[in-house]
Protein backbone atom coordinates (compact mmCIF):
# COMPACT_ATOMS: atom_id res chain seq x y z
CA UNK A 1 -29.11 86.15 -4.71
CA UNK A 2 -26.62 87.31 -2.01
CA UNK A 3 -27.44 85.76 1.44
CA UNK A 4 -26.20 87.02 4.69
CA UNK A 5 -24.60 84.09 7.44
CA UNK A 6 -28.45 84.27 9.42
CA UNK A 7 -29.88 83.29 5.68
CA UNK A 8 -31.48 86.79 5.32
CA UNK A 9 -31.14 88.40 2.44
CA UNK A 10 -28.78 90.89 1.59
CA UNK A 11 -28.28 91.68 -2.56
CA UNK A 12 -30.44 90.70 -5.85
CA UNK A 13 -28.93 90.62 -9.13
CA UNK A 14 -31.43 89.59 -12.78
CA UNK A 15 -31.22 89.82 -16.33
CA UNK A 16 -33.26 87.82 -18.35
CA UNK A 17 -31.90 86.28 -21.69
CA UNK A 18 -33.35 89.33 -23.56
CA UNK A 19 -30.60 91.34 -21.87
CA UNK A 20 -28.20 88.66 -22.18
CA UNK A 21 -28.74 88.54 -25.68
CA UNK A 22 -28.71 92.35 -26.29
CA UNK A 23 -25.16 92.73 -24.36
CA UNK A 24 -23.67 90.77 -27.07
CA UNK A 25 -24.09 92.93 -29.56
CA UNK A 26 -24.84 96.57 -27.63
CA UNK A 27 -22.26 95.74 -24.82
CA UNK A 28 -19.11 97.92 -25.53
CA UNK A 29 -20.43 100.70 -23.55
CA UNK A 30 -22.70 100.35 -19.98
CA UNK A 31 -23.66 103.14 -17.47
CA UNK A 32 -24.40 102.08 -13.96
CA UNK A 33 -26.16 104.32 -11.99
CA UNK A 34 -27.50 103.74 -8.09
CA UNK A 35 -29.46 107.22 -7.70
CA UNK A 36 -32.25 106.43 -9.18
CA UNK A 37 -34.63 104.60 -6.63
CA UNK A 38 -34.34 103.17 -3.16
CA UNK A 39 -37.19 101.24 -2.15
CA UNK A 40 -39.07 100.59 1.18
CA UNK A 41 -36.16 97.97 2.47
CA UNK A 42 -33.48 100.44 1.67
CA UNK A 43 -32.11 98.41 -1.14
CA UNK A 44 -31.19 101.17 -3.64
CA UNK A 45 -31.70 100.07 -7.20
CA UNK A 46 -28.84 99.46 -10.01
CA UNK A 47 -29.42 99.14 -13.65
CA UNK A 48 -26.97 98.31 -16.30
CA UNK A 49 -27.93 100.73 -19.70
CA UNK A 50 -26.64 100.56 -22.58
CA UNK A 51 -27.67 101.53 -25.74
CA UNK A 52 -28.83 99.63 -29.16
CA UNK A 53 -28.91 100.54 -32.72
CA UNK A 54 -32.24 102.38 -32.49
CA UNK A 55 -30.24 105.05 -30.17
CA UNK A 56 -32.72 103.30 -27.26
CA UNK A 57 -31.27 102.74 -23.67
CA UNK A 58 -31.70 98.98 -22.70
CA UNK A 59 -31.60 97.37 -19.76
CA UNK A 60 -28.54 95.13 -19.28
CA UNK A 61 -29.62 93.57 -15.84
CA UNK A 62 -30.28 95.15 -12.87
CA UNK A 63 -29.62 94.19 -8.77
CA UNK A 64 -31.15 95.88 -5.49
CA UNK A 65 -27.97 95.97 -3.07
CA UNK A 66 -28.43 96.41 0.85
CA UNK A 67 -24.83 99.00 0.71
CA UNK A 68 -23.10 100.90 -0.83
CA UNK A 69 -19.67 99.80 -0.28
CA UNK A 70 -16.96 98.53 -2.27
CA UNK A 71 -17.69 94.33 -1.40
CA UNK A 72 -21.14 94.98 -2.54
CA UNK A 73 -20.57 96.10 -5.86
CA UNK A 74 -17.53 93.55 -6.12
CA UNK A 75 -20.44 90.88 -5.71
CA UNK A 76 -22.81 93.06 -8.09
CA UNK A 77 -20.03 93.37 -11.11
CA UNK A 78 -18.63 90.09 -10.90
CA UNK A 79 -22.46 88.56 -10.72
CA UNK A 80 -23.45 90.43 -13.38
CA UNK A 81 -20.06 89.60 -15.93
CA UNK A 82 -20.92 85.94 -15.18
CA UNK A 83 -24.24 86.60 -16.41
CA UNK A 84 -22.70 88.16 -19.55
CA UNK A 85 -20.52 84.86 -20.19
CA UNK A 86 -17.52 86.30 -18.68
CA UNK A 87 -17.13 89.19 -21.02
CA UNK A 88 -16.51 92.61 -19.85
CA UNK A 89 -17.50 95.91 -21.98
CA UNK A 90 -14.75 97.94 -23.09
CA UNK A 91 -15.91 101.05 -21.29
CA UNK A 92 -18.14 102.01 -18.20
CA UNK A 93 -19.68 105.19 -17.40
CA UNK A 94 -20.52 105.89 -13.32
CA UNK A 95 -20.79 108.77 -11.17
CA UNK A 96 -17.34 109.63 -8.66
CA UNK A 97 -18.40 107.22 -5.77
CA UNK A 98 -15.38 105.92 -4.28
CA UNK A 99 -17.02 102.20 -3.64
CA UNK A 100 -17.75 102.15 -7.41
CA UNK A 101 -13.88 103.36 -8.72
CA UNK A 102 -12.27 100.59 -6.25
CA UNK A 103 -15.08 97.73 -7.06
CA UNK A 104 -14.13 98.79 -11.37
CA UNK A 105 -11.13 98.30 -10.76
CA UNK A 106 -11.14 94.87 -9.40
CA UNK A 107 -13.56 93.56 -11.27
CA UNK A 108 -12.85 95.39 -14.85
CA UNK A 109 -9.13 96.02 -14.33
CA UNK A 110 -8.70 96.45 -18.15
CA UNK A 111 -11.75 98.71 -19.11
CA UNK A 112 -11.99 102.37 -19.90
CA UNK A 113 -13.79 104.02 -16.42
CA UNK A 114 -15.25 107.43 -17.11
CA UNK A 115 -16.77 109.67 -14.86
CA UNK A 116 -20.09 111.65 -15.85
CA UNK A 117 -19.40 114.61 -17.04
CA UNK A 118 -22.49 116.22 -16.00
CA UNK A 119 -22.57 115.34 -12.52
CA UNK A 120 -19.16 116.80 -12.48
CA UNK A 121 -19.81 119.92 -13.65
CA UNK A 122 -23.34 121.02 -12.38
CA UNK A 123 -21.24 121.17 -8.76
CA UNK A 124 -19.19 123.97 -10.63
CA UNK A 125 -21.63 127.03 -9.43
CA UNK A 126 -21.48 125.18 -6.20
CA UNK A 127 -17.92 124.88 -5.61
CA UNK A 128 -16.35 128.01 -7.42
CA UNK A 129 -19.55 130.20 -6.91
CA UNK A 130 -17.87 132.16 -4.06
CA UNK A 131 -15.23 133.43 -6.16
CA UNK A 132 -15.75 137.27 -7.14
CA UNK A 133 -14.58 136.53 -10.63
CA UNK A 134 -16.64 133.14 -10.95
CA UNK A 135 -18.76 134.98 -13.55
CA UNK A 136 -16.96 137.24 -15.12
CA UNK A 137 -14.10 134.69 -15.77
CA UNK A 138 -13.54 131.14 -14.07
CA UNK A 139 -16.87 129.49 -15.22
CA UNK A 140 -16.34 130.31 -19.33
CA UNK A 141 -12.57 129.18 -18.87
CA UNK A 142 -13.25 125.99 -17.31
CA UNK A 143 -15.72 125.24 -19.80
CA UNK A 144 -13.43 126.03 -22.83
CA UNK A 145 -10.60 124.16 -21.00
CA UNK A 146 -12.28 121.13 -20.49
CA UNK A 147 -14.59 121.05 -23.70
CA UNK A 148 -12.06 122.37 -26.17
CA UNK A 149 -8.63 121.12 -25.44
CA UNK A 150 -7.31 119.04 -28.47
CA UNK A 151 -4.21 117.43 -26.93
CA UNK A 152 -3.20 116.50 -23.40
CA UNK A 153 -0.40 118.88 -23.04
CA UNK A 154 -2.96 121.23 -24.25
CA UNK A 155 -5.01 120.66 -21.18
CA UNK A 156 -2.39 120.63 -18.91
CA UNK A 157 -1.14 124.51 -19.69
CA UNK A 158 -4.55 125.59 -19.69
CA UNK A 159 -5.44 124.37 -16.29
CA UNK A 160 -2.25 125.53 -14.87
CA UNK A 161 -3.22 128.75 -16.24
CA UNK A 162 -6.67 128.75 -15.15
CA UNK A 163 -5.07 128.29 -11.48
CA UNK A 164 -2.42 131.07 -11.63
CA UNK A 165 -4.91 133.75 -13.28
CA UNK A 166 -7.65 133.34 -10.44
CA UNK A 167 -5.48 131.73 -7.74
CA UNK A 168 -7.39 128.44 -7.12
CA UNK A 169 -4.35 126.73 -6.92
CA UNK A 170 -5.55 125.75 -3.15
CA UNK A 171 -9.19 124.47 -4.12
CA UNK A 172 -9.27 121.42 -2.82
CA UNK A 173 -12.30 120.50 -5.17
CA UNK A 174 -9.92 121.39 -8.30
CA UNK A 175 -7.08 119.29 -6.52
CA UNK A 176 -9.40 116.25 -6.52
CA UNK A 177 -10.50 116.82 -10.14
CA UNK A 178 -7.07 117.21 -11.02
CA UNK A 179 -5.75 113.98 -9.38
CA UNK A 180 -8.49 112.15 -11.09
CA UNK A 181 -8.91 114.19 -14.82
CA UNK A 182 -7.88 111.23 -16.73
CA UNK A 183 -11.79 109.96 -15.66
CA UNK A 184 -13.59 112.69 -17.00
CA UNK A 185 -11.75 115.23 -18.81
CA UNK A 186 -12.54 114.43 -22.38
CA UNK A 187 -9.34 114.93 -24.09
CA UNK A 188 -7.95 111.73 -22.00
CA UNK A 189 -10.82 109.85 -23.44
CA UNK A 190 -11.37 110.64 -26.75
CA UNK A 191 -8.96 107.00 -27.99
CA UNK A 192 -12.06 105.10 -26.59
CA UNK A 193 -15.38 104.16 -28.50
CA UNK A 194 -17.98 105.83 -26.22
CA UNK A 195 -20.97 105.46 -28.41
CA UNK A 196 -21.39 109.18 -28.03
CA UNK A 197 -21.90 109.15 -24.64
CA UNK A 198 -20.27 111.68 -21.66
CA UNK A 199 -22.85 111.24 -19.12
CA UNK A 200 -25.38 108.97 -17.42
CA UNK A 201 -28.12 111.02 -19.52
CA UNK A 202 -29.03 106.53 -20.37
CA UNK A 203 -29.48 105.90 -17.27
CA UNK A 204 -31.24 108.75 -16.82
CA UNK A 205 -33.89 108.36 -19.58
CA UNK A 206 -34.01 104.28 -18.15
CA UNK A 207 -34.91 105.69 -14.72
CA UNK A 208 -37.61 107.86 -16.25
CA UNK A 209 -39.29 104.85 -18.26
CA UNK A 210 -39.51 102.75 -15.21
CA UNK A 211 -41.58 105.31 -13.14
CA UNK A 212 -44.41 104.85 -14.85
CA UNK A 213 -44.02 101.06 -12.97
CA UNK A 214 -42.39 101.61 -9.77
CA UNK A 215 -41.90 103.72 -6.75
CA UNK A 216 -40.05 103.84 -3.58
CA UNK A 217 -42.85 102.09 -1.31
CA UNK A 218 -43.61 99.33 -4.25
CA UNK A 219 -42.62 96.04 -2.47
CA UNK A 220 -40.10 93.43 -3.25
CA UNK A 221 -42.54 90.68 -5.00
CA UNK A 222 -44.34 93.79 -7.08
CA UNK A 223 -40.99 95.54 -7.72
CA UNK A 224 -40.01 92.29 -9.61
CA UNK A 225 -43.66 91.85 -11.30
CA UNK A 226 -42.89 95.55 -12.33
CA UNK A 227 -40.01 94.91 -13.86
CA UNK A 228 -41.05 92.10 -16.15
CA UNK A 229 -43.47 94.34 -17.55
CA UNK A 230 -40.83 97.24 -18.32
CA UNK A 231 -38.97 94.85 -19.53
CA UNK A 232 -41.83 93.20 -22.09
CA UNK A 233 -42.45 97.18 -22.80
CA UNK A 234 -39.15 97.69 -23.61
CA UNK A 235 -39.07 94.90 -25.78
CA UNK A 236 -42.10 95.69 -27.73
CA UNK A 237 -40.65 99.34 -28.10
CA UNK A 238 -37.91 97.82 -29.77
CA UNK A 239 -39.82 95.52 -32.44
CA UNK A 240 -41.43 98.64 -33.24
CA UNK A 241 -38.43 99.91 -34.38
CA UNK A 242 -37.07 96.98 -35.80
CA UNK A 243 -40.56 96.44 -38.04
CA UNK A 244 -40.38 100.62 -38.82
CA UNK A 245 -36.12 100.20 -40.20
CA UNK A 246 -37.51 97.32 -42.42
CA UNK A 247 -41.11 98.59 -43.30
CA UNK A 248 -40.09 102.41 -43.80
CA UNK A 249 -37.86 103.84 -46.03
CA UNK A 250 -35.93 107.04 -44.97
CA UNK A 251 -35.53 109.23 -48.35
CA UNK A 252 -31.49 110.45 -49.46
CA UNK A 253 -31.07 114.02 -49.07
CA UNK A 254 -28.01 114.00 -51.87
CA UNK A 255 -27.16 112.09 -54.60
CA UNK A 256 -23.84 110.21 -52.93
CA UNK A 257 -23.28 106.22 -53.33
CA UNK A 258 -22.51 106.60 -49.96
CA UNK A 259 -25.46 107.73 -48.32
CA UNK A 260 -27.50 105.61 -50.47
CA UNK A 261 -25.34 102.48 -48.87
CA UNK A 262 -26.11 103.79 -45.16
CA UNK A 263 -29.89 104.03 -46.21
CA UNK A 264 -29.47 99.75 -46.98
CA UNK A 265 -27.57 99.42 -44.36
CA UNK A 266 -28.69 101.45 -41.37
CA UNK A 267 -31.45 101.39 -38.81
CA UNK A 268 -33.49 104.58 -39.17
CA UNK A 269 -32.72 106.30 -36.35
CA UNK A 270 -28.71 105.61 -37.06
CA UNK A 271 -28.92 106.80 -40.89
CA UNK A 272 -31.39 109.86 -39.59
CA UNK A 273 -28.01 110.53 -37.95
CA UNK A 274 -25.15 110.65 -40.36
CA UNK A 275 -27.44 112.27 -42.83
């Protein structure tokens, strides 16, 4: 707990040794999302997801923070990588708030920092919507840009192009993209191990799971009751699993050696996937 110089309280971080245990092996990849929930103090909500080898999103550890401002989630990272023995992940995924960037990059100077994709680009319609050739032309070339690039330089001519044929060289939104395009665009990223993942879409689907515990007027002593119990849910969603990869055999679809070793070898849901 974080406590103010009048002893009230200002931050929560938790993790139980479930999620302790899980970041050792699941921990090269975390999303960190604040959106989620706020509760009746004002202390927004912020989970650390990752992701385990049942393609579920698990909970990492979690903190209610009274701001949202760059010595906050200083406190928030570097209680949290204590709680995870000192070792960082090789690769975070957050939304584009400024506090966040600055706090990564004190805390985690040597990690990969990626933007979500997604939250980038649903602001698209929003910020280039205005433009008479937004349909006809600037949305299906920023897509292909950005999605289909193979090589850096590659990028780079087609977003100079994409400027000079519909003159958005002075959109300030682009600008900022620009300056910043080694965060989201994915042909900067693709030398990092991202366990599939662009987007906050974990964080997302851990948000969903824990409203069927808590809402935004649930108070602090049943928020944390609540959370114990998403947490044993969690849990027992994951023995499932576990008992279902060593109970349940998924047939080959070929005759290869080599999909008969990822069958041994594999949890369900991961050989389901190279199949």
């Amino acid at each position: 707990m974080d406590i103010d110089d009048d002893g009230r309280l200002k931050n929560i971080f938790w993790a139980d040794p479930c999620s302790s245990a899980a970041y050792q092996y699941f921990g090269d990849v975390v999303t960190f999302d604040i959106s989620y929930l706020t509760n009746r103090y004002g202390m927004p909500f912020a989970p650390f997801v990752g992701v385990n080898h049942h393609e579920q999103s698990i909970l990492l550890g979690a903190g209610l923070i009274s701001s949202e401002d760059t010595e906050t989630f200083v406190w928030l990272f570097e209680t949290w990588l204590q709680c995870m023995d000192g070792i960082a992940p090789k690769a975070i995924i957050t939304d584009q708030n400024r506090a966040t960037k600055h706090a990564i990059a004190i805390v985690f100077p040597k990690i990969q920092h990626r933007f979500c994709l997604w939250h980038i680009l649903k602001k698209v319609p929003k910020k280039l919507g205005s433009y008479g050739s937004y349909k006809t032309g600037i949305k299906n070339a920023l897509m292909k840009y950005v999605y289909d690039t193979q090589r850096v330089d590659e990028f780079e001519k087609c977003w100079d192009q994409l400027l000079t044929t519909y003159n958005l060289h002075e959109n300030a939104w682009l600008q900022s993209l620009y300056v910043e395009r080694e965060h989201w665009v994915p042909v900067f990223l693709k030398e990092c191990f991202w366990v599939e993942m662009s987007t906050m879409q974990r964080s997302e689907s851990m948000n969903i799971f824990f409203d069927d515990y808590v809402h935004s007027m649930t108070n602090l002593k049943k928020f944390v009751d609540q959370f114990d119990n998403a947490l044993k849910k969690k849990i027992e969603n994951e023995n499932i699993a576990d008992f279902q990869s060593f109970n349940v055999t998924i047939n080959c679809i070929s005759r290869s050696l080599i999909e008969k070793r990822f069958q041994k070898l594999y949890t369900n849901a991961k050989f389901k996937e190279v199949q």
